[in-house]
Protein backbone atom coordinates (compact mmCIF):
# COMPACT_ATOMS: atom_id res chain seq x y z
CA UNK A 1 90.80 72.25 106.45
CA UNK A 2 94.23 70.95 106.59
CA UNK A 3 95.49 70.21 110.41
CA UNK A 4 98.37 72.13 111.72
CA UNK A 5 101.89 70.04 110.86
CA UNK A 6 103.95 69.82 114.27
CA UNK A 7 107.61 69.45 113.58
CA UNK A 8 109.66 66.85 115.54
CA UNK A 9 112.48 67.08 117.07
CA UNK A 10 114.53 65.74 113.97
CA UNK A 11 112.41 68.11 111.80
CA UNK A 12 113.67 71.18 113.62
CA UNK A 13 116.82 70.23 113.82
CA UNK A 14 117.14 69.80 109.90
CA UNK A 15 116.45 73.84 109.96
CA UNK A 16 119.80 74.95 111.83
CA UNK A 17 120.76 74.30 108.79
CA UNK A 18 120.64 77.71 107.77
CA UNK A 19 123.08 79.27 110.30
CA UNK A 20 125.43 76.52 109.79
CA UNK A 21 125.34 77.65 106.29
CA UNK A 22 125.90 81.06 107.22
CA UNK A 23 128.60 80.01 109.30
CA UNK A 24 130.81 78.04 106.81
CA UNK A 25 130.91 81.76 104.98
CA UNK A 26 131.25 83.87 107.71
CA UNK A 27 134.52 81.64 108.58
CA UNK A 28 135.37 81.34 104.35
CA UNK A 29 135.07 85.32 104.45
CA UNK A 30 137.15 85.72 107.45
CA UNK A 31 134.33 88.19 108.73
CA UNK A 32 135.24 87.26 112.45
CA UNK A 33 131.45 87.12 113.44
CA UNK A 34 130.93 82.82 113.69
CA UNK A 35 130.76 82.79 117.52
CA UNK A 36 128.16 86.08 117.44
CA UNK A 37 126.64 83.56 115.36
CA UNK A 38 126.49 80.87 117.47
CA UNK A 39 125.99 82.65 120.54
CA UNK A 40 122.41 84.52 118.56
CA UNK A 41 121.27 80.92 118.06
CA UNK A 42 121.52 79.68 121.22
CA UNK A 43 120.20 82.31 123.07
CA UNK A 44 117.41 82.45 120.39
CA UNK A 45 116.53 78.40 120.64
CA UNK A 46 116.88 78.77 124.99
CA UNK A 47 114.69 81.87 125.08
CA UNK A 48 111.79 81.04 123.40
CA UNK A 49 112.02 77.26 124.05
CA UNK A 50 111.35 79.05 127.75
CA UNK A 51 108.79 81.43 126.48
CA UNK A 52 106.78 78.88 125.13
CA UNK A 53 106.77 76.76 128.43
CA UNK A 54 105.81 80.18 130.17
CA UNK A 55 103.47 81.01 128.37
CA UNK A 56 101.54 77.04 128.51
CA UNK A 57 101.67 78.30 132.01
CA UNK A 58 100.66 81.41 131.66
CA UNK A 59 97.61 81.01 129.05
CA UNK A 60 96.19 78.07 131.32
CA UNK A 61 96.02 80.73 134.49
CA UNK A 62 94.70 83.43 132.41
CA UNK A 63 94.82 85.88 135.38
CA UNK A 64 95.35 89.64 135.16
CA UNK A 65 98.64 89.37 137.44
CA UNK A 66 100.66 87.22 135.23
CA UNK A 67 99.81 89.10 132.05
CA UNK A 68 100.48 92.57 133.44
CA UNK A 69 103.82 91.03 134.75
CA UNK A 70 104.36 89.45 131.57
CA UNK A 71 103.73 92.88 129.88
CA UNK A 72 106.18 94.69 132.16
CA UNK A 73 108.76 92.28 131.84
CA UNK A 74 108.58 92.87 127.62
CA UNK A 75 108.86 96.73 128.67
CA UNK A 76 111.94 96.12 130.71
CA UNK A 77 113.87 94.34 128.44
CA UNK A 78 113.07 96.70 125.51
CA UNK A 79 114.24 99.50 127.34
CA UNK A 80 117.49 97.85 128.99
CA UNK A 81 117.95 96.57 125.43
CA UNK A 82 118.41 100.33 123.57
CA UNK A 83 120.32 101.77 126.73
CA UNK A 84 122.49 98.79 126.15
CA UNK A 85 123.31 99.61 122.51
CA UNK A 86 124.09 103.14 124.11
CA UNK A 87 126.30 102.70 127.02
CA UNK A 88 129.71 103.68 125.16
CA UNK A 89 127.76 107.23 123.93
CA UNK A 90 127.44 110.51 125.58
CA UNK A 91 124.29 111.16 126.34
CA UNK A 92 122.54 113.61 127.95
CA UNK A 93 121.38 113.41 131.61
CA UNK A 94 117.83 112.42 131.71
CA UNK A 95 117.62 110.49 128.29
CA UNK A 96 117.90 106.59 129.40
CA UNK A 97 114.66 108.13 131.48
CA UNK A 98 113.56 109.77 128.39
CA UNK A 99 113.90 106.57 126.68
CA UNK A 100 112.11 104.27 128.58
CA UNK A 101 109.02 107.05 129.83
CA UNK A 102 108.93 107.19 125.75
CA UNK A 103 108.60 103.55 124.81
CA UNK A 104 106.44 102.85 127.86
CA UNK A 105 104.08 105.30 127.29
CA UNK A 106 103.59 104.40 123.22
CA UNK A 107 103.17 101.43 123.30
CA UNK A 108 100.97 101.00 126.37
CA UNK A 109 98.74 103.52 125.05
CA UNK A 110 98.92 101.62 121.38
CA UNK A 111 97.59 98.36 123.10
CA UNK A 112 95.18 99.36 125.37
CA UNK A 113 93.40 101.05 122.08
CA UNK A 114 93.92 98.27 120.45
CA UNK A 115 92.44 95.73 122.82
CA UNK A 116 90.17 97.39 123.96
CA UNK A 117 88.51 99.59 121.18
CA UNK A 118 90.12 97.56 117.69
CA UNK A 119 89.45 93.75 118.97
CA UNK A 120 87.48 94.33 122.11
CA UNK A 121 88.69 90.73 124.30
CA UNK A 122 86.88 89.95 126.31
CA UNK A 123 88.20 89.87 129.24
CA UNK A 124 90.49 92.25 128.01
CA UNK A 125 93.78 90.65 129.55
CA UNK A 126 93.28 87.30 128.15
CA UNK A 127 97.00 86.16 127.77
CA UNK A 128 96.35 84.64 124.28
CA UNK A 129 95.75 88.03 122.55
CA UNK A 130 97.46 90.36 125.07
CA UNK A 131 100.98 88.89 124.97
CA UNK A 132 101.60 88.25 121.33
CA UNK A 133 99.88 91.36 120.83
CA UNK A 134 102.32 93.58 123.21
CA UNK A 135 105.20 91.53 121.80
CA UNK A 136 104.57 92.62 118.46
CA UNK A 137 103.99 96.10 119.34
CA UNK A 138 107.15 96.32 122.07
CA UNK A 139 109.06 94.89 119.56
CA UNK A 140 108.69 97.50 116.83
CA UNK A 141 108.55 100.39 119.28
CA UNK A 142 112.19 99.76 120.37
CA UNK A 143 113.55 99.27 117.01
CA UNK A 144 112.27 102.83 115.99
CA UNK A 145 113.03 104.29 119.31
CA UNK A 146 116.77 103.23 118.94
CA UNK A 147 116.88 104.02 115.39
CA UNK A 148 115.59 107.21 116.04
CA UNK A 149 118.02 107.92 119.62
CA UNK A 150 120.96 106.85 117.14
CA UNK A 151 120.43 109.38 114.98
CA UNK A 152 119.51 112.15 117.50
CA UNK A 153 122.64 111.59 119.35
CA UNK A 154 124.64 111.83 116.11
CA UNK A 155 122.56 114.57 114.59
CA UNK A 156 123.16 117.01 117.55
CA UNK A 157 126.99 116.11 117.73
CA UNK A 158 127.75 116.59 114.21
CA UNK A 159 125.48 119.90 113.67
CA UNK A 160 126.55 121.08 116.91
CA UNK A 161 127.88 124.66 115.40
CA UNK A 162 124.88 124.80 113.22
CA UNK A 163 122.59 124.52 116.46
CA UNK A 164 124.60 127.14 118.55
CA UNK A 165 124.04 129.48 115.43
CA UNK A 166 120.43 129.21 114.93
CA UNK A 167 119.90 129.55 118.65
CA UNK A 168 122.89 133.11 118.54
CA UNK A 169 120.55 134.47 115.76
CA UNK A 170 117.03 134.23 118.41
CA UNK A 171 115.77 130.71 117.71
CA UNK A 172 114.55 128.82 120.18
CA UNK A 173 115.98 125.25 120.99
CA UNK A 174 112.96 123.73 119.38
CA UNK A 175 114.15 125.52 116.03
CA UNK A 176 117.29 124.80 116.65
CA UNK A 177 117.34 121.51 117.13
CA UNK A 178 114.17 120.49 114.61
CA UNK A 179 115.76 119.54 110.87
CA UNK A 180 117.84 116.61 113.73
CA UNK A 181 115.17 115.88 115.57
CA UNK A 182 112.75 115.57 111.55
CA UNK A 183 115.58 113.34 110.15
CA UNK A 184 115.48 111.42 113.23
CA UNK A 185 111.58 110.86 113.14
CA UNK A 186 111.91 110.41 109.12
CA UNK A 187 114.06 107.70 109.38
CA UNK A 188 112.87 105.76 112.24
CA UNK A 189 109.03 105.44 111.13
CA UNK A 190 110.90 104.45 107.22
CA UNK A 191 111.07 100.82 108.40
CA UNK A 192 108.09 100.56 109.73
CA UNK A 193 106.20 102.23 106.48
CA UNK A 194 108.39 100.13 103.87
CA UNK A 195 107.05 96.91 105.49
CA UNK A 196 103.30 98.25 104.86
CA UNK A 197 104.40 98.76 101.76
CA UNK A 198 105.24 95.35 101.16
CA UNK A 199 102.91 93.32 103.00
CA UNK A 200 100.90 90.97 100.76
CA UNK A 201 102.82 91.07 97.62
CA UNK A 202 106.88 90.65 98.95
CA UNK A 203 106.58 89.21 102.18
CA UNK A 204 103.19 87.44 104.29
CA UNK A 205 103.73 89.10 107.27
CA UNK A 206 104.14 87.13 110.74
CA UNK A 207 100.45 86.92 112.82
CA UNK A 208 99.30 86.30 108.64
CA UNK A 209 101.32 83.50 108.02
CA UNK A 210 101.01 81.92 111.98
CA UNK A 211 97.11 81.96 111.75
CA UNK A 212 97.12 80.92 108.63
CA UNK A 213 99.42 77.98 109.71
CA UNK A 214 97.02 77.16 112.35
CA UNK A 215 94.05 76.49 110.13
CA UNK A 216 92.46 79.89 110.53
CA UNK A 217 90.85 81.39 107.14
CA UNK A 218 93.15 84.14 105.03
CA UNK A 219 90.14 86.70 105.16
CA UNK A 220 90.46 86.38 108.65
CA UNK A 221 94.36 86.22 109.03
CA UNK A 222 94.70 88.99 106.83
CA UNK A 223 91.99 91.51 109.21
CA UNK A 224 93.91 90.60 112.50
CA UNK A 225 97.22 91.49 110.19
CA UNK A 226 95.44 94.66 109.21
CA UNK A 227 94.98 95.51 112.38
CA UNK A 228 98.39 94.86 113.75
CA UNK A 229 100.15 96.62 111.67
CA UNK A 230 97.86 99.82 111.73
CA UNK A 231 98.57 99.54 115.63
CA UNK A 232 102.32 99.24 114.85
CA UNK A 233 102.82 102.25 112.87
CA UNK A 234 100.85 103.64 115.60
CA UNK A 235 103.19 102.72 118.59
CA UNK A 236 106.45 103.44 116.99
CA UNK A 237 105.24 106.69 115.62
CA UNK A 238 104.01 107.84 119.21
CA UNK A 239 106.95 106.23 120.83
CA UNK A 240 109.18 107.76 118.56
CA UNK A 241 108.09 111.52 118.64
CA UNK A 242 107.99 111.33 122.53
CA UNK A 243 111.43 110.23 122.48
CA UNK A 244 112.52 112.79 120.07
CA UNK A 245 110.25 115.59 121.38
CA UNK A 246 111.37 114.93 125.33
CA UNK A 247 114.81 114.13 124.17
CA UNK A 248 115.96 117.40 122.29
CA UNK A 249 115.51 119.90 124.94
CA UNK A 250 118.07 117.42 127.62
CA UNK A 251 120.54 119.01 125.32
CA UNK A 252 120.13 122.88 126.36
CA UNK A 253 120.17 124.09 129.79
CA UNK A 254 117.39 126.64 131.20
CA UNK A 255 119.12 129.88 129.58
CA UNK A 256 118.54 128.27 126.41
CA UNK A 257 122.25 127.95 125.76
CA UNK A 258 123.42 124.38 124.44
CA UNK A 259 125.16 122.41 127.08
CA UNK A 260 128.99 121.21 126.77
């Protein structure tokens, strides 16, 4: 078996390449985006040149602390990172709670089945399994979460006089509000299902290709992979339906009347 390759300094250098590239035709296209650019690739090349001396730190400790911490920290920064996208919508009172109970609570549930039932670790926070893991699974959560708050905050604006006529007529606020709050769901888990779709013909997915890279055998890369994205669809789909099913009802008072 092959050893792993470790790039060099000049070796990594000689792949921002590719932004520059996408620089000279963001600035030929007058598209106005080369220091969003810029600014993504330096944040990207800081953060996880951090994260990796972190986590050397963290994976030689190995205790339960630092990998809950580490956990919660992921959690955080999801959730501050949808409200974020948010902050120049009306929402409802309640949903940046909503939001984060949601993505919290999916994926939290997700891992701990996953650890503990799918791999069984032993112990069950080792960092080297737990963190990449949670990343993974954080990661796709809050894409589908904010996907799916997107379209619930648009849904409910734009069908506004369809929902006040449904709910005139005797429906409930769960009727009211359900072909928004299915289109919503629909769309968000789409991502998430298209990339199953895909995996091993159009794309090697990422925990694949990385353990692969390392040395470890495809049969094996391709069970963890399995496995990861099983737990994937899992999270985002619970995460998302909380959101959505906690979310809906922030928009109607308690005389079932929609607010202003």
């Amino acid at each position: 078996m092959q050893e792993l390759i470790k790039l060099n300094i000049i070796q990594l250098s000689l792949a921002y390449l590719f932004p520059l590239l996408l620089f000279v035709i963001l600035k030929k296209r007058g598209l106005k985006r080369e220091w969003e650019l810029l600014l993504a690739t330096f944040r990207m090349t800081v953060q996880l040149v951090l994260a990796g001396y972190i986590l050397v730190y963290i994976f030689a400790k190995a205790t339960l602390g630092l990998t809950l911490l580490s956990f919660f920290i992921m959690e955080i920064f999801a959730v501050l990172t949808v409200i974020r996208k948010f902050q120049k919508d009306q929402m409802p009172k309640g949903m940046k709670r909503t939001v984060a109970f949601a993505i919290f609570t999916g994926t939290f549930l997700s891992l701990i089945y996953f650890v503990f039932v799918v791999i069984g670790v032993q112990p069950w926070y080792e960092p080297r399994y737990l963190i990449p893991l949670a990343g993974m699974i954080v990661g796709n959560s809050m894409t589908g979460v904010a996907l799916a708050l997107r379209l619930l905050l648009d849904g409910m604006k734009k069908n506004r006089v369809v929902v006040e006529e449904i709910l005139i007529l005797g429906g409930s606020p769960k009727e009211a509000a359900k072909e928004v709050v299915n289109s919503a769901f629909e769309a968000a888990i789409m991502p998430t299902i298209t990339s199953m779709m895909s995996a091993g013909i159009v794309i090697l997915p990422g925990m694949m290709t990385g353990q692969i890279l390392a040395g470890a055998s495809p049969l094996v890369a391709i069970s963890y992979q399995l496995a990861i994205m099983l737990a994937i669809l899992g999270s985002v789909a619970l995460s998302v339906i909380i959101m959505l099913s906690l979310g809906y009802r922030l928009y109607f008072n308690s005389e079932v009347q929609l607010k202003k």
